[in-house]
C-alpha atoms as a PDB file:
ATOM      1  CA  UNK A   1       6.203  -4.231   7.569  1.00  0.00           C
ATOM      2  CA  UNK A   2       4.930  -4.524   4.442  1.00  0.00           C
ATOM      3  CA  UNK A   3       1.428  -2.974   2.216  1.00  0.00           C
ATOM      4  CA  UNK A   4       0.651  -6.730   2.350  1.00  0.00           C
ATOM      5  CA  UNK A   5       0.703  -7.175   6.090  1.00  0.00           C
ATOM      6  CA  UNK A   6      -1.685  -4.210   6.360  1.00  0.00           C
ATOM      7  CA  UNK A   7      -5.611  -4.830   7.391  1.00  0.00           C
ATOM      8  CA  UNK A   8      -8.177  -3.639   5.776  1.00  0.00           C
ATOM      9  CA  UNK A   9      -9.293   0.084   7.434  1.00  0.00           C
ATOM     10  CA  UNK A  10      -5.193   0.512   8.094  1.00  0.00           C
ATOM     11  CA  UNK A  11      -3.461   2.968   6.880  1.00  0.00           C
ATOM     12  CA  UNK A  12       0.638   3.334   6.170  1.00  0.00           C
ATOM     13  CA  UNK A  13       2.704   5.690   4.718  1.00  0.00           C
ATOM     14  CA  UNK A  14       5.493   4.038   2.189  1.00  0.00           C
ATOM     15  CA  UNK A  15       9.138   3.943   3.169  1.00  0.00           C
ATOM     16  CA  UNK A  16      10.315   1.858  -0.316  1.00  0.00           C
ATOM     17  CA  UNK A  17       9.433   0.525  -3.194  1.00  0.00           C
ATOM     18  CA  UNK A  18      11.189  -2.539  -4.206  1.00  0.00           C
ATOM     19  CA  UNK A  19      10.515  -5.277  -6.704  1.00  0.00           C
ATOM     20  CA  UNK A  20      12.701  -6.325 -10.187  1.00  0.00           C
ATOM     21  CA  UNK A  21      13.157  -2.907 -12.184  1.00  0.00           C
ATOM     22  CA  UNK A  22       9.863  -3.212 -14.409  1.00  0.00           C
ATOM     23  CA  UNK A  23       7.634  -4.059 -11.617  1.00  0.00           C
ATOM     24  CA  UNK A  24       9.280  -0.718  -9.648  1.00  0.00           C
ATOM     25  CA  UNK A  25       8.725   1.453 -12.074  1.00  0.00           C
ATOM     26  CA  UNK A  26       5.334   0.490 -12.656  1.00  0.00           C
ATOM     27  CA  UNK A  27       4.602   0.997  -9.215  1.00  0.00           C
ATOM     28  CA  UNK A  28       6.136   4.248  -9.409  1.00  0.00           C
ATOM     29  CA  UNK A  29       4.194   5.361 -11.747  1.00  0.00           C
ATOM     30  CA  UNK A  30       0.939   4.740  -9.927  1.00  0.00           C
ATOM     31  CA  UNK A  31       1.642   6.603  -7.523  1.00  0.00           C
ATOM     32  CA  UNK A  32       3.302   4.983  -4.982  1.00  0.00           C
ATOM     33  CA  UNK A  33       5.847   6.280  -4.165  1.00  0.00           C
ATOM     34  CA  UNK A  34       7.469   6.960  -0.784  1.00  0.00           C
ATOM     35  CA  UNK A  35       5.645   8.928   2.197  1.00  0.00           C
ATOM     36  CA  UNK A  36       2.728   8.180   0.309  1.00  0.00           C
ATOM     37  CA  UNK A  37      -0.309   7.369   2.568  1.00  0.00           C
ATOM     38  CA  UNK A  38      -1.942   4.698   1.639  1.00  0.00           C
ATOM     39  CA  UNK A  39      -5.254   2.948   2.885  1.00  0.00           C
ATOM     40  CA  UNK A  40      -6.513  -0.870   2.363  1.00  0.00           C
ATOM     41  CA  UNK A  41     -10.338  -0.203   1.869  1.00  0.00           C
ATOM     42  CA  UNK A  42     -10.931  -4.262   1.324  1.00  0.00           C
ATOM     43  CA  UNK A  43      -9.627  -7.141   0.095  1.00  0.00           C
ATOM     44  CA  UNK A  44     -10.928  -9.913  -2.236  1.00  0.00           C
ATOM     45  CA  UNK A  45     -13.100 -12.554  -0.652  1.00  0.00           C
ATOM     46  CA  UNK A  46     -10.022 -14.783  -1.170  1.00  0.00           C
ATOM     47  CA  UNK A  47      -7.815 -12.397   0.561  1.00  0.00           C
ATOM     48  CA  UNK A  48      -6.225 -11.739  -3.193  1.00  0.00           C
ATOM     49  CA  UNK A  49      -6.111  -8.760  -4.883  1.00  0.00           C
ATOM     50  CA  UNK A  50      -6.225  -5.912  -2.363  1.00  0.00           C
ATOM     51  CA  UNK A  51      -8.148  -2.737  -2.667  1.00  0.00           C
ATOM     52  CA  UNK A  52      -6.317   0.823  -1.757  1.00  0.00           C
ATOM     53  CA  UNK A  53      -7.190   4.335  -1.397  1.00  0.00           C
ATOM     54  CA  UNK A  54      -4.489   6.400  -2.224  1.00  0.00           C
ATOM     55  CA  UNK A  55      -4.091  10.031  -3.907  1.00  0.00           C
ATOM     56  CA  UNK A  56      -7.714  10.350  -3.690  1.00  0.00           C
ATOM     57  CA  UNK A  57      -8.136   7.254  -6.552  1.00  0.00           C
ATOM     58  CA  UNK A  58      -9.073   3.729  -5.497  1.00  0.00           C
ATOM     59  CA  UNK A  59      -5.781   0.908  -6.775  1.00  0.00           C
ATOM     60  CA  UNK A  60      -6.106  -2.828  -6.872  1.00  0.00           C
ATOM     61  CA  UNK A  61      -2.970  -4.613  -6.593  1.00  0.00           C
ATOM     62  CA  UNK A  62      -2.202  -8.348  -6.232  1.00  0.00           C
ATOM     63  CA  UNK A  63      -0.789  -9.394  -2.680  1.00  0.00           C
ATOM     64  CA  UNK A  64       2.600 -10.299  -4.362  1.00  0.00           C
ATOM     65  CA  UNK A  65       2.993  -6.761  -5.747  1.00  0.00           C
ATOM     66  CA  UNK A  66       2.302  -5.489  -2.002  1.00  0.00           C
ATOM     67  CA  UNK A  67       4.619  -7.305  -0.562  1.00  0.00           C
ATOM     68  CA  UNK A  68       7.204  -5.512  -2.656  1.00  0.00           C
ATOM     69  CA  UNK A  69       6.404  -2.088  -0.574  1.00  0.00           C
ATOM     70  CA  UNK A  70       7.663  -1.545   2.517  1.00  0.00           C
ATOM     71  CA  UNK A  71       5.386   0.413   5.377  1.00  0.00           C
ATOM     72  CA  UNK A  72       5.141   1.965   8.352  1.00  0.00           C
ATOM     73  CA  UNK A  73       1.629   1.871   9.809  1.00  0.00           C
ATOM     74  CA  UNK A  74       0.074   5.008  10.683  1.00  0.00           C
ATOM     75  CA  UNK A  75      -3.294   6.493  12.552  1.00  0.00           C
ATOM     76  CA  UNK A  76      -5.003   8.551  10.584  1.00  0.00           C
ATOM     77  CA  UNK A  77      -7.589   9.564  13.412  1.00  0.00           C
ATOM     78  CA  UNK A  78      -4.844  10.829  15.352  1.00  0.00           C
ATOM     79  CA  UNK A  79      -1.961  11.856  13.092  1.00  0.00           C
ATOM     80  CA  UNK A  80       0.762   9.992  15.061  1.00  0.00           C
ATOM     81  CA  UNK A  81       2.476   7.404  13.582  1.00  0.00           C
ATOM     82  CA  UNK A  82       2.660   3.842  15.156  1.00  0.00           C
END
């Protein structure tokens, strides 16, 4: 799955980053970067730009960007992955 298909209150920890070489490294350079965890903490009343808590700072990033990241959801609560 991707960041994009995640709901707001999920959380998943990156697998990949993908996306043309610029828009990569910029990501990168964020901070997200595989077996990150990241959490979508809302998204835009239009469902575009998403809101993300992530190395203890909040990210926005536009729906096409997340769609770029790959994702494997994961249960914070518990510590298991799903």
């Amino acid at each position: 799955m991707t960041l994009r298909d995640l709901k707001v209150g999920k959380s998943g920890k990156v697998s990949a980053v993908g996306g043309e070489k610029i828009l990569r490294h910029r990501l990168l350079e964020m901070g997200i970067t595989p077996k990150t965890v990241v959490t979508v903490k809302k998204a835009a009343p239009m469902g575009d730009p998403i809101e993300l808590l992530l190395r203890g700072y909040v990210l926005t990033l536009r729906l096409d960007d997340a769609e770029k990241i790959s994702v494997e959801e994961v249960d914070l609560e518990s510590g298991d992955n799903k």
